[in-house]
C-alpha atoms as a PDB file:
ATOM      1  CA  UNK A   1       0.000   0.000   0.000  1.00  0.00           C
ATOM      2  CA  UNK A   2       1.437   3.857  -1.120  1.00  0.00           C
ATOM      3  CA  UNK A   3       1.297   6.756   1.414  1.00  0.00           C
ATOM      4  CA  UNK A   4      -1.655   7.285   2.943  1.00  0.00           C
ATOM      5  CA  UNK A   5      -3.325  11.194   2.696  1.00  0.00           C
ATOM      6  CA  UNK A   6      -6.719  12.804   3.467  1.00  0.00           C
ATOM      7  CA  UNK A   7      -8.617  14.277   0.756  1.00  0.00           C
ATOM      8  CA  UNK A   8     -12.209  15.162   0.285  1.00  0.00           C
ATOM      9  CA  UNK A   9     -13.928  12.590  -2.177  1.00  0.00           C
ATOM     10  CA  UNK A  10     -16.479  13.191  -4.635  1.00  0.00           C
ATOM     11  CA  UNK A  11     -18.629   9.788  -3.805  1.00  0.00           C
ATOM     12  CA  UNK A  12     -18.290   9.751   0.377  1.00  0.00           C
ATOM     13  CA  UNK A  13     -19.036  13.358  -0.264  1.00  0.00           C
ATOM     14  CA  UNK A  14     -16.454  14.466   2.406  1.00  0.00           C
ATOM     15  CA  UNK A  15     -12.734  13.963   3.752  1.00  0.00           C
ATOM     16  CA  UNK A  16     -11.660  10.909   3.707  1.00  0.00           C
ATOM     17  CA  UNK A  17      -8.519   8.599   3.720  1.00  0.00           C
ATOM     18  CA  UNK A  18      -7.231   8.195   0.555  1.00  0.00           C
ATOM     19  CA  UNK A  19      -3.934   5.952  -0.631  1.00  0.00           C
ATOM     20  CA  UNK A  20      -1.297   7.762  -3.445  1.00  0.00           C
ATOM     21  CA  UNK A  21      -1.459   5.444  -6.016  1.00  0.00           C
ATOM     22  CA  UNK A  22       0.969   7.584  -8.084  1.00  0.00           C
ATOM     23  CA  UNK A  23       2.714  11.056  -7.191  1.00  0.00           C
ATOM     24  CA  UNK A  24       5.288  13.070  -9.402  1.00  0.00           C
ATOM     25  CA  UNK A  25       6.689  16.848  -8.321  1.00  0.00           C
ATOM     26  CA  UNK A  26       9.033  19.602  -9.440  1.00  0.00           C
ATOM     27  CA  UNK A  27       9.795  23.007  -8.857  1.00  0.00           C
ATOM     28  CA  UNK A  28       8.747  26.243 -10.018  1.00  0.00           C
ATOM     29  CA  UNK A  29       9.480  27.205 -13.029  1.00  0.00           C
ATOM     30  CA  UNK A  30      11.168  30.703 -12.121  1.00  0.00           C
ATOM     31  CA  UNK A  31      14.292  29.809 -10.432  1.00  0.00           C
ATOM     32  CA  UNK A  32      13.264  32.037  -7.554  1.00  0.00           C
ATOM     33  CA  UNK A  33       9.498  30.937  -6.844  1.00  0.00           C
ATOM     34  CA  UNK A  34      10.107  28.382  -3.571  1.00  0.00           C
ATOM     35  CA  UNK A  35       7.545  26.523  -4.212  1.00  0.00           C
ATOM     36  CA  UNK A  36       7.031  22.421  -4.779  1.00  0.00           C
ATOM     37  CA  UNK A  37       4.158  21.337  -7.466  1.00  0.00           C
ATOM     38  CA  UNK A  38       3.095  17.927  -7.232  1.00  0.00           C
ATOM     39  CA  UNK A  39       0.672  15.912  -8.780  1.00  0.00           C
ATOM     40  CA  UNK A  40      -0.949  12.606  -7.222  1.00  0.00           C
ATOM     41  CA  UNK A  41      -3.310   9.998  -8.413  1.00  0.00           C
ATOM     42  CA  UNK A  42      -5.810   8.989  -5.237  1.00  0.00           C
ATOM     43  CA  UNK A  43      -7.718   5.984  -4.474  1.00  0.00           C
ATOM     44  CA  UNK A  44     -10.562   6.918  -1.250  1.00  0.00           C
ATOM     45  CA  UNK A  45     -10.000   3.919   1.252  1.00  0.00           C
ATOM     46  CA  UNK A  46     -13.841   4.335   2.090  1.00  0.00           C
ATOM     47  CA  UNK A  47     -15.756   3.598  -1.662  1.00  0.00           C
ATOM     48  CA  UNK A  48     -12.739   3.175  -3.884  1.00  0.00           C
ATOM     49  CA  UNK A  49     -13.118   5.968  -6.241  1.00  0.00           C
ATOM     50  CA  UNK A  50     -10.252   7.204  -7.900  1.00  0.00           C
ATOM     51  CA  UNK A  51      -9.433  11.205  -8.497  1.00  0.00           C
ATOM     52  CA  UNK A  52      -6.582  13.595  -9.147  1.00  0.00           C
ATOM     53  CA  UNK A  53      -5.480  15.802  -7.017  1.00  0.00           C
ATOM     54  CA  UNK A  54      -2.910  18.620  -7.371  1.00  0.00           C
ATOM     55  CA  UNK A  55      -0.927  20.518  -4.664  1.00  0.00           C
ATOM     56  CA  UNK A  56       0.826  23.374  -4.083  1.00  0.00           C
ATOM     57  CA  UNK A  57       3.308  23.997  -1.395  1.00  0.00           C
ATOM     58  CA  UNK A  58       4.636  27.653  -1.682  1.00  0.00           C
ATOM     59  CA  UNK A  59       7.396  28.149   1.163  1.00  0.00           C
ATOM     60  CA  UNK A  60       7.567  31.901   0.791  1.00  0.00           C
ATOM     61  CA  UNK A  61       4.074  32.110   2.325  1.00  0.00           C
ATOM     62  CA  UNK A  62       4.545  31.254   5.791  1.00  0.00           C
ATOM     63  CA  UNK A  63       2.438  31.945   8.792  1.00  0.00           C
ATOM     64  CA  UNK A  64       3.707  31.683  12.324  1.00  0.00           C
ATOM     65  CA  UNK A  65       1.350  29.746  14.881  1.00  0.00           C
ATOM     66  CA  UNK A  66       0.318  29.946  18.166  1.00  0.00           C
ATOM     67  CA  UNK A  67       3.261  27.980  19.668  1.00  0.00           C
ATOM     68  CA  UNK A  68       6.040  29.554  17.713  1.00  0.00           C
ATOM     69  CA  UNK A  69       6.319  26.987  14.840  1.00  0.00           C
ATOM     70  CA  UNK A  70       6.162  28.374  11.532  1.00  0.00           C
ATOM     71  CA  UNK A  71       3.927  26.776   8.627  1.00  0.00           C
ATOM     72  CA  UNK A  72       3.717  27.493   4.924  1.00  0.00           C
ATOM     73  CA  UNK A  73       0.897  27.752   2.859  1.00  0.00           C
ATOM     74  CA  UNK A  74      -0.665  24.435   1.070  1.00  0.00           C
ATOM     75  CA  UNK A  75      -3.229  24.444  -2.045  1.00  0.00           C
ATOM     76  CA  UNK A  76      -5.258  21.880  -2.944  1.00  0.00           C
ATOM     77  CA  UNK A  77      -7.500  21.383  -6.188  1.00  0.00           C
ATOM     78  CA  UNK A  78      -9.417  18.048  -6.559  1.00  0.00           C
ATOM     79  CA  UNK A  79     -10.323  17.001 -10.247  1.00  0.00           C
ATOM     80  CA  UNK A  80     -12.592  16.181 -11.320  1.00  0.00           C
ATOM     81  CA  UNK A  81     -14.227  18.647  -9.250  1.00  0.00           C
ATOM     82  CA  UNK A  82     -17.015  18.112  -6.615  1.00  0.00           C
ATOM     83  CA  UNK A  83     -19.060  20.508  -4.432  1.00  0.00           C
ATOM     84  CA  UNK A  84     -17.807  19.836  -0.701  1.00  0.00           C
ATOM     85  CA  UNK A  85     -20.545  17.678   1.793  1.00  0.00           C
ATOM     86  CA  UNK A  86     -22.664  17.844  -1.677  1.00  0.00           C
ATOM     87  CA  UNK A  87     -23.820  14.538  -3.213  1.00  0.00           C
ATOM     88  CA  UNK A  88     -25.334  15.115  -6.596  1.00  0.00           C
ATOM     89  CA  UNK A  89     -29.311  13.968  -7.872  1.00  0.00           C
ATOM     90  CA  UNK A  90     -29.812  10.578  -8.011  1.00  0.00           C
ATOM     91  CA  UNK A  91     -32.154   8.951 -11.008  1.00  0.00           C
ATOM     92  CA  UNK A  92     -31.124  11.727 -13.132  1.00  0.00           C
ATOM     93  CA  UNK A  93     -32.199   9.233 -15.875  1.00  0.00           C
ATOM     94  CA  UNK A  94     -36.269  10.898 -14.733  1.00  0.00           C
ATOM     95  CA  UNK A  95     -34.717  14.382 -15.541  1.00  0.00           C
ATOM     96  CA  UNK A  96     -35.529  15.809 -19.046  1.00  0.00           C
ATOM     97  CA  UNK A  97     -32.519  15.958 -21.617  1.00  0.00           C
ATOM     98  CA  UNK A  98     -32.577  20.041 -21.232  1.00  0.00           C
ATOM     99  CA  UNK A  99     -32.641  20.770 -17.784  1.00  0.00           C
ATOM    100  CA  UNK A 100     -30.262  17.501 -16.780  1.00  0.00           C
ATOM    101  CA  UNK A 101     -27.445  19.629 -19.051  1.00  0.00           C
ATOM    102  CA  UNK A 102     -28.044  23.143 -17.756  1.00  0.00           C
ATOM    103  CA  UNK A 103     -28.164  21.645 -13.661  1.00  0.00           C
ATOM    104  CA  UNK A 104     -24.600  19.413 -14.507  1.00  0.00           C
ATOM    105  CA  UNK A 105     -23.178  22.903 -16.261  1.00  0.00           C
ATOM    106  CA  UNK A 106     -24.207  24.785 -13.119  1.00  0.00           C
ATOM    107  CA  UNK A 107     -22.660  21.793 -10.611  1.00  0.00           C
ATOM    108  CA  UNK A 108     -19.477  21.980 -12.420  1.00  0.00           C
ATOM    109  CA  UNK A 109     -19.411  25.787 -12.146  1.00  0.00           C
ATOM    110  CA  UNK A 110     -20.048  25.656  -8.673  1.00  0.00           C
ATOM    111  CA  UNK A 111     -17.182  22.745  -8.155  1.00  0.00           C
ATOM    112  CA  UNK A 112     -14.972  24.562 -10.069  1.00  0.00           C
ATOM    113  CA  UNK A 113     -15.413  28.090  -7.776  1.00  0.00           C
ATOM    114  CA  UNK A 114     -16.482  29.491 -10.868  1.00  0.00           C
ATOM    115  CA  UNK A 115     -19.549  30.962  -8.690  1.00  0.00           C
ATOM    116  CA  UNK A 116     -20.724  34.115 -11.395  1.00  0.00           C
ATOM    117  CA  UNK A 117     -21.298  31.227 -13.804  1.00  0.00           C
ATOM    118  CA  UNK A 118     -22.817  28.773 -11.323  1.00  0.00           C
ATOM    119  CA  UNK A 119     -25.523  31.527 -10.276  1.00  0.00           C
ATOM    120  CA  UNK A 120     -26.296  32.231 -14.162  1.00  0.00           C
ATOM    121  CA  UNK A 121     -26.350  28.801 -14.415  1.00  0.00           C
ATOM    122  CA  UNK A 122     -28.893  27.756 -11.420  1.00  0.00           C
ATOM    123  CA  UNK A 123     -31.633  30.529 -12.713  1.00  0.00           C
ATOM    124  CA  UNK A 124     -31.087  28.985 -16.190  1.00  0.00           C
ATOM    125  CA  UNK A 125     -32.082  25.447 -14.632  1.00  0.00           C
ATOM    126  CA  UNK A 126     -35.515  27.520 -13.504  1.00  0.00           C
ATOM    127  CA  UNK A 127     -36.129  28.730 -16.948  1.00  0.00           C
ATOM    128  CA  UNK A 128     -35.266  25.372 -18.682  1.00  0.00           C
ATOM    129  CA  UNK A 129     -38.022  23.891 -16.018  1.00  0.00           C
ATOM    130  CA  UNK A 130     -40.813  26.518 -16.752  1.00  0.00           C
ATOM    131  CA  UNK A 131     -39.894  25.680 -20.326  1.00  0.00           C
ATOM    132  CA  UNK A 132     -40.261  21.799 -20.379  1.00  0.00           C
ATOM    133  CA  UNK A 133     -43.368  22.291 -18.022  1.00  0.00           C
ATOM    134  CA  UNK A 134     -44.663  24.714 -21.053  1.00  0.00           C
ATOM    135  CA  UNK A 135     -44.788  27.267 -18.534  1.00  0.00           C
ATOM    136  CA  UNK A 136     -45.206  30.566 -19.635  1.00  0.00           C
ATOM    137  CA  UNK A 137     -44.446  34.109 -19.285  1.00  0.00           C
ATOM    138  CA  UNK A 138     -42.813  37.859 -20.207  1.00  0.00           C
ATOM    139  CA  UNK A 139     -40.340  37.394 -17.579  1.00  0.00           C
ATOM    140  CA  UNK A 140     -38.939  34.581 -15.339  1.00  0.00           C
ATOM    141  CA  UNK A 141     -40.802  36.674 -12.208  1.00  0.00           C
ATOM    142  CA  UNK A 142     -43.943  35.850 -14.165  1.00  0.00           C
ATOM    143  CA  UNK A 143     -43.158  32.038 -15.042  1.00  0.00           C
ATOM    144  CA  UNK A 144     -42.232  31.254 -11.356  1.00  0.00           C
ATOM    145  CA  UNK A 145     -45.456  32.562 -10.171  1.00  0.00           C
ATOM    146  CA  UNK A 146     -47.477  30.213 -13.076  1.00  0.00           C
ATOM    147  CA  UNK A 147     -45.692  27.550 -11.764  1.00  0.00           C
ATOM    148  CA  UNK A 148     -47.032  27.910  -8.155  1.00  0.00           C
ATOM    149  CA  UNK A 149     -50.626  28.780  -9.845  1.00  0.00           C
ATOM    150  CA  UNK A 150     -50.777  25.751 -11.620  1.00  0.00           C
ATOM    151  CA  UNK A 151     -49.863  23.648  -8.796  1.00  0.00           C
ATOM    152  CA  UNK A 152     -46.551  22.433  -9.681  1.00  0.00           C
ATOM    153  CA  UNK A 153     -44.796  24.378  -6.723  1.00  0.00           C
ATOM    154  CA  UNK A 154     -46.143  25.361  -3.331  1.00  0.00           C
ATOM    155  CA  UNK A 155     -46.173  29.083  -2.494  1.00  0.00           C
ATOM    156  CA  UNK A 156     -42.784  28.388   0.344  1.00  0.00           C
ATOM    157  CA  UNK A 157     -40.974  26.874  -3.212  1.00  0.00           C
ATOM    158  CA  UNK A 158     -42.350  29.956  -5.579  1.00  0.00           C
ATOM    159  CA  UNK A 159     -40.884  32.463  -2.690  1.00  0.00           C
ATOM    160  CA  UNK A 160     -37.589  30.445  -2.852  1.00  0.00           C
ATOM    161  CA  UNK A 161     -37.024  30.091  -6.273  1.00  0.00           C
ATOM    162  CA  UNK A 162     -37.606  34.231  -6.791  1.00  0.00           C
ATOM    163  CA  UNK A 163     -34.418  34.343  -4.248  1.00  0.00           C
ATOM    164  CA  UNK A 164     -32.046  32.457  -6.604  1.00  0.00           C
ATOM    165  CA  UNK A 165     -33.734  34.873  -9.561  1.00  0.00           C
ATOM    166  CA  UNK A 166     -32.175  37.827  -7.911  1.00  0.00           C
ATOM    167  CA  UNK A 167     -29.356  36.033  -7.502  1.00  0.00           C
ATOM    168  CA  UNK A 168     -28.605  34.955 -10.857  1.00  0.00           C
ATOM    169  CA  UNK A 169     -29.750  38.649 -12.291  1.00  0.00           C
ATOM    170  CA  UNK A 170     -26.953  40.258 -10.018  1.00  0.00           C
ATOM    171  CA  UNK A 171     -24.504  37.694 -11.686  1.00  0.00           C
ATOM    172  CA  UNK A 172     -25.559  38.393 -15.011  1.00  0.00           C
ATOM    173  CA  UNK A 173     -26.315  41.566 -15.021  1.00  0.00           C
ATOM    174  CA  UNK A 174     -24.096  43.255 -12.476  1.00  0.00           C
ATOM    175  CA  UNK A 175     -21.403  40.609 -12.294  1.00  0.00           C
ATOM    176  CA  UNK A 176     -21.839  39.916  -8.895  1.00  0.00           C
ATOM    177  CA  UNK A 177     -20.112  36.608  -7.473  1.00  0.00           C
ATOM    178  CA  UNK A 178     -22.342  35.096  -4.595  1.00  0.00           C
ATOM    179  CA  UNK A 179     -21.052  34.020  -2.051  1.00  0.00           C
ATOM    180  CA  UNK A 180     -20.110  30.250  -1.218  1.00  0.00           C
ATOM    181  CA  UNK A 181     -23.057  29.715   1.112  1.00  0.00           C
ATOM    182  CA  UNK A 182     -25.591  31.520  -0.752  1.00  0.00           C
ATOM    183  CA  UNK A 183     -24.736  29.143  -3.771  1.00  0.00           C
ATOM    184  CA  UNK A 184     -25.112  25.882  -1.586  1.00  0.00           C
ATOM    185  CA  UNK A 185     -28.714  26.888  -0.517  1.00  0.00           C
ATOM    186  CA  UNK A 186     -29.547  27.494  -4.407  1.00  0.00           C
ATOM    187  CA  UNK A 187     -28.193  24.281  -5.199  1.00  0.00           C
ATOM    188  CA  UNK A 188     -30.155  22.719  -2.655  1.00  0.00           C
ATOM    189  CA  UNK A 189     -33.551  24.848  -3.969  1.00  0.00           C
ATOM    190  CA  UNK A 190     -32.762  23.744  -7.033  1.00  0.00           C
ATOM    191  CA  UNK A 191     -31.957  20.446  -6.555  1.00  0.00           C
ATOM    192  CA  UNK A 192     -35.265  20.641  -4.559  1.00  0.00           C
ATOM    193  CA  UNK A 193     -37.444  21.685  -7.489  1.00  0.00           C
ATOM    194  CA  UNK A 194     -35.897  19.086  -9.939  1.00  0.00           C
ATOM    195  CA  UNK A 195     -36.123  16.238  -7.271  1.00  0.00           C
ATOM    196  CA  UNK A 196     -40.278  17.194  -6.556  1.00  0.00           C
ATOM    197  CA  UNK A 197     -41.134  18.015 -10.041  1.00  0.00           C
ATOM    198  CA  UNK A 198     -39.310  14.620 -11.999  1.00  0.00           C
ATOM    199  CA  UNK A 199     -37.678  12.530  -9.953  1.00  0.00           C
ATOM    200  CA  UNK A 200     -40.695  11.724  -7.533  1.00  0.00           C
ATOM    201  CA  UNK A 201     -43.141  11.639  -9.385  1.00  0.00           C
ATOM    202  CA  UNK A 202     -41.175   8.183 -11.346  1.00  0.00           C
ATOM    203  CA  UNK A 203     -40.656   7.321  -8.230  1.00  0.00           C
ATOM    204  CA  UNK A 204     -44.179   7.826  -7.056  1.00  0.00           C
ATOM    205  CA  UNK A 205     -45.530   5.803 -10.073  1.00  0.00           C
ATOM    206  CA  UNK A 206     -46.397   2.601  -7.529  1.00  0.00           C
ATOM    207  CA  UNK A 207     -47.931   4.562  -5.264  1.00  0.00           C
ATOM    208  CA  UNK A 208     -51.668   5.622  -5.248  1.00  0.00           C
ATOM    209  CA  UNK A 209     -51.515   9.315  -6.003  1.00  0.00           C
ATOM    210  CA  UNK A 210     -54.694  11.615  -6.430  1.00  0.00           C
ATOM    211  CA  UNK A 211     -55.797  11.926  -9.868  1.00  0.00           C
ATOM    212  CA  UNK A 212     -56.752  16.168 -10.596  1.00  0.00           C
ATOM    213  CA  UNK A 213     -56.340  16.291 -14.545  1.00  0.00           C
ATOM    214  CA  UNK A 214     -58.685  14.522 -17.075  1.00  0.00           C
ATOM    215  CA  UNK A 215     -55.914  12.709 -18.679  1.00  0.00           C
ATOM    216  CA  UNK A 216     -54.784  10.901 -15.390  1.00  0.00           C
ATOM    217  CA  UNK A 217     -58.669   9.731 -15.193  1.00  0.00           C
ATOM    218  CA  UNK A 218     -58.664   8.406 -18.100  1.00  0.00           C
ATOM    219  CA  UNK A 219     -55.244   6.290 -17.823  1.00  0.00           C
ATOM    220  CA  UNK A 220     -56.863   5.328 -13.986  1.00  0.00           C
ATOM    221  CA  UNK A 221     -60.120   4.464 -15.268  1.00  0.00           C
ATOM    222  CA  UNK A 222     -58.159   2.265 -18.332  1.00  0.00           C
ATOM    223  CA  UNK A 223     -56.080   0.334 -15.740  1.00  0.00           C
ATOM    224  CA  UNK A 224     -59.351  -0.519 -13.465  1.00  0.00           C
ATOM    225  CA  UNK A 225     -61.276  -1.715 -16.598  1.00  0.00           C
ATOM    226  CA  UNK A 226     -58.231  -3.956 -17.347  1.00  0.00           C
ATOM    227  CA  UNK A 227     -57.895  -5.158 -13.613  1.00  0.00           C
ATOM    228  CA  UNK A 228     -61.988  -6.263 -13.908  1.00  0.00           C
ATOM    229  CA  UNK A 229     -62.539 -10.484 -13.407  1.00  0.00           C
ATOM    230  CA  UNK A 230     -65.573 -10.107 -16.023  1.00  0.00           C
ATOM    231  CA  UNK A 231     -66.941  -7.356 -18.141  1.00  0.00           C
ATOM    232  CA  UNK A 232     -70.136  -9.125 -18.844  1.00  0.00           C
ATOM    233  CA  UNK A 233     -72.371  -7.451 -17.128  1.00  0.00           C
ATOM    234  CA  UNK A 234     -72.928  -3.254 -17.051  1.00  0.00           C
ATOM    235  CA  UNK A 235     -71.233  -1.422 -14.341  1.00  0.00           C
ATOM    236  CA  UNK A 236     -71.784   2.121 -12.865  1.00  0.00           C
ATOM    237  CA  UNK A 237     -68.383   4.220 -13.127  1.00  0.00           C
ATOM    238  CA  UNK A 238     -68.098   3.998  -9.374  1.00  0.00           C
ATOM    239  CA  UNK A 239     -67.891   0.218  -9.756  1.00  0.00           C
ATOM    240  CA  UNK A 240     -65.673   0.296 -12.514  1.00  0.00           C
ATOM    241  CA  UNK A 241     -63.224   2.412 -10.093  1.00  0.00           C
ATOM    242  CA  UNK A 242     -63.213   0.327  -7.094  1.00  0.00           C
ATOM    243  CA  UNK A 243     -60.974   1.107  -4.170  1.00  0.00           C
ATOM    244  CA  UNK A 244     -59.171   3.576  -6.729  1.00  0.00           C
ATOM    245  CA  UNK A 245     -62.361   5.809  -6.387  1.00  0.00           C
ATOM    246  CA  UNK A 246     -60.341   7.726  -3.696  1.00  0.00           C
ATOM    247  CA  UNK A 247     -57.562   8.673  -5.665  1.00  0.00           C
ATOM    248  CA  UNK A 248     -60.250  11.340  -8.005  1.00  0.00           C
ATOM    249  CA  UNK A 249     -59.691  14.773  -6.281  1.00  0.00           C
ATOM    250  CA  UNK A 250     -63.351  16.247  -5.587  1.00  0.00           C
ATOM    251  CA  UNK A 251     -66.685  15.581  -7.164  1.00  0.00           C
ATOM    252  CA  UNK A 252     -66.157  12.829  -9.623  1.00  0.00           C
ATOM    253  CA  UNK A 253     -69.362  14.051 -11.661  1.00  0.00           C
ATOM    254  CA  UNK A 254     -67.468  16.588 -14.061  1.00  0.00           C
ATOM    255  CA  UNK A 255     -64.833  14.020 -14.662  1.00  0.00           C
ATOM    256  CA  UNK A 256     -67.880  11.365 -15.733  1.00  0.00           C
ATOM    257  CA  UNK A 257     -69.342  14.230 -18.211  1.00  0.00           C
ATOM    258  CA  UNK A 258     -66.312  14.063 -20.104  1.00  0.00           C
ATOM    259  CA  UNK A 259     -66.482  10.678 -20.140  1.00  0.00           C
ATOM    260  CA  UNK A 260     -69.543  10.768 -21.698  1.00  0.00           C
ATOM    261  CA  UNK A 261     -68.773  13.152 -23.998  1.00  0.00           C
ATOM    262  CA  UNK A 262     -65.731  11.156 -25.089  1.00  0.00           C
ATOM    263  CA  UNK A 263     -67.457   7.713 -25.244  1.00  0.00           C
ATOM    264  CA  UNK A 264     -70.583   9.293 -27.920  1.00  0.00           C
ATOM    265  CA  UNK A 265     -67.445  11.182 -29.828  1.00  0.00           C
ATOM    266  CA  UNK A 266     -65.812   7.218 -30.090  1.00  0.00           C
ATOM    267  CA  UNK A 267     -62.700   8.070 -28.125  1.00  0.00           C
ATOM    268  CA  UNK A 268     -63.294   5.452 -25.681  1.00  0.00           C
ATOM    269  CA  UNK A 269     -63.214   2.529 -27.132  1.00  0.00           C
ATOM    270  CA  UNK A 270     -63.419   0.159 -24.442  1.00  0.00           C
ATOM    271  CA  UNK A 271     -66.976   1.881 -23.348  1.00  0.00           C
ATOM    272  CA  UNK A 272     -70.458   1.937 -24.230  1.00  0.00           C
ATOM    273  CA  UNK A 273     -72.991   3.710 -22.720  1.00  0.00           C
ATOM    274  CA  UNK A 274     -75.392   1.431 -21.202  1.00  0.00           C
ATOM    275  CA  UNK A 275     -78.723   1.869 -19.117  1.00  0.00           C
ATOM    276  CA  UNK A 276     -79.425   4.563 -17.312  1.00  0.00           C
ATOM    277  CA  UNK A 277     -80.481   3.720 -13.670  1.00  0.00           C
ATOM    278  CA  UNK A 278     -82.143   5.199 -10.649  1.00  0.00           C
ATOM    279  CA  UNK A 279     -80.461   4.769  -7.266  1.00  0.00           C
ATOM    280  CA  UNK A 280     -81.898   6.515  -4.175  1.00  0.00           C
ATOM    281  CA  UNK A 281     -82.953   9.495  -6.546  1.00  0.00           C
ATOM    282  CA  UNK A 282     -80.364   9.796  -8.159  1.00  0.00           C
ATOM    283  CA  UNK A 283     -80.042   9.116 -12.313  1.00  0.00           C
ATOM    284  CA  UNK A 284     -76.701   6.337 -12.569  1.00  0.00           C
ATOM    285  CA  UNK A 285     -74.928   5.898 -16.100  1.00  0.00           C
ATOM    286  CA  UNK A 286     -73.849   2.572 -16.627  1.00  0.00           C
ATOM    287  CA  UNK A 287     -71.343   0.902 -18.946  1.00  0.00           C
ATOM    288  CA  UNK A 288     -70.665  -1.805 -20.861  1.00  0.00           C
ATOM    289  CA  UNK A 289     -66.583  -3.189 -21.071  1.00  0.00           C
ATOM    290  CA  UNK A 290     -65.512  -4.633 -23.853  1.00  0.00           C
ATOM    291  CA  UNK A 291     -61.669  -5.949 -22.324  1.00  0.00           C
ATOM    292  CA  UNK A 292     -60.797  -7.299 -25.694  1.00  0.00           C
ATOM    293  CA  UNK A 293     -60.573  -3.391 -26.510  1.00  0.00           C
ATOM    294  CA  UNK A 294     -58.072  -2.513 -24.248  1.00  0.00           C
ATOM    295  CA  UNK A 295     -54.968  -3.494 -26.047  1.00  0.00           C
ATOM    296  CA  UNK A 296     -56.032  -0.832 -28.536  1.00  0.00           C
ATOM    297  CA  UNK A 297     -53.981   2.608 -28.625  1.00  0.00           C
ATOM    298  CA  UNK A 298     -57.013   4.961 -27.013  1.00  0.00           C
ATOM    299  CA  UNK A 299     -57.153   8.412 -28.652  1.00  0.00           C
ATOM    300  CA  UNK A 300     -57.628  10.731 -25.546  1.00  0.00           C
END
């Protein structure tokens, strides 16, 4: 085993012990710099990963401690570079093509203390998000407010993500650096939006999640007819829905009026309207399956 060093690694996400797995040096180039530049391939003891590191010892900067001894000055830069304590998104695979490139741009700004670019870069990620979303808007002010209003964001989020648009218009426009801390919390707002917006809602696909948008109904109301033992005889809708009634936000009524309206245009073709029945006052649609339908693209 080589000489053992610490380093911060980019998978353990913080200081760790790594082995030299391969280390060359030389001088300065001007004969009267003192300093020693060395170059070392790393292996972290912890997960294995293996980085680059260069250092720089410069013996004409030298600070005097506490208890007399004297101590030069010692650079490090890690490549390839990493955010400190910062583990990137996982299944970035859920993330859409644009806004995957524009948030690994902005990371490798931010790793590589190029922190002007990394705050152009995080309000960019915002715009390419509004933009895949199809949100709209004169100004990104006006897109991060339709993206509370139509639900994708809460109102805490829409506040947040106005903070890193200030921030990224004083780096553009005034070429104002932020500082180091104020570009970690972005990250993590940003990270936030990408993770609540893409990444859990694959991961949510399992899960029973409430159904708001006509669309979603449909797709629900596709998968219950599938999931039926017989489609002989006519069902109500609420039958057809089962336990997976629960999932419909609100009155399920105007959700069944589109059905209709879709089933007599022949865009359901899995339905037919049936009988119409009366049950405790109340007028009941039913419907007829046909399962052998379902296998069929559905034009909705």
């Amino acid at each position: 085993m080589g000489e053992m060093t610490k380093s911060n690694c980019r998978s353990c996400a913080r200081q760790t012990n790594h082995e030299v797995l391969f280390e060359t040096s030389h001088g300065a180039s001007v004969p009267y710099y003192n300093e020693l530049h060395t170059w070392q391939v790393l292996k972290c003891q912890g997960c294995d990963t293996v980085g680059f590191r260069y250092k720089l010892d410069d013996f004409d900067d030298v600070t005097e401690l506490p208890s007399g001894k004297a101590r030069h000055a010692v650079t490090y830069v890690r490549y390839p570079h990493a955010v400190a304590g910062h583990h990137p998104l996982e299944y970035q695979h859920a993330i859409p093509p644009l806004i995957k490139k524009v948030y690994r741009q902005s990371l490798a700004a931010y790793a590589g203390e190029a922190g002007i670019l990394a705050g152009i870069g995080l309000r960019a990620t915002i715009e390419a998000v509004c933009t895949h979303l199809q949100v709209t808007g004169s100004s990104l002010e006006k897109r991060i407010d339709a993206l509370a209003k139509a639900g994708h964001i809460s109102t805490t989020d829409k506040r947040r993500l106005h903070a890193i648009r200030f921030l990224g218009n004083d780096a553009a426009h005034e070429v104002r650096e932020p500082k180091s801390r104020e570009l970690k919390v972005a990250l993590e707002i940003v990270e936030h939006l990408i993770n609540s917006v893409f990444i859990l809602e694959l991961k949510a696909k399992d899960l029973d999640v409430q159904v708001e948008s006509h669309e979603a109904f449909f797709k629900l109301l596709e998968q219950c007819a599938t999931n039926l033992e017989s489609d002989k005889d006519p069902l109500s809708l609420v039958a057809i829905l089962g336990r997976a009634k629960r999932r419909v936000t609100g009155d399920l009524e105007p959700f069944e009026q589109r059905l209709v309206q879709d089933v007599v245009a022949g865009n359901v073709t899995f339905l037919s309207l049936d009988s119409v029945q009366q049950v405790e006052g109340k007028s009941v649609q039913l419907y007829k399956v046909d399962k052998s339908k379902l296998d069929d693209d559905i034009p909705f």
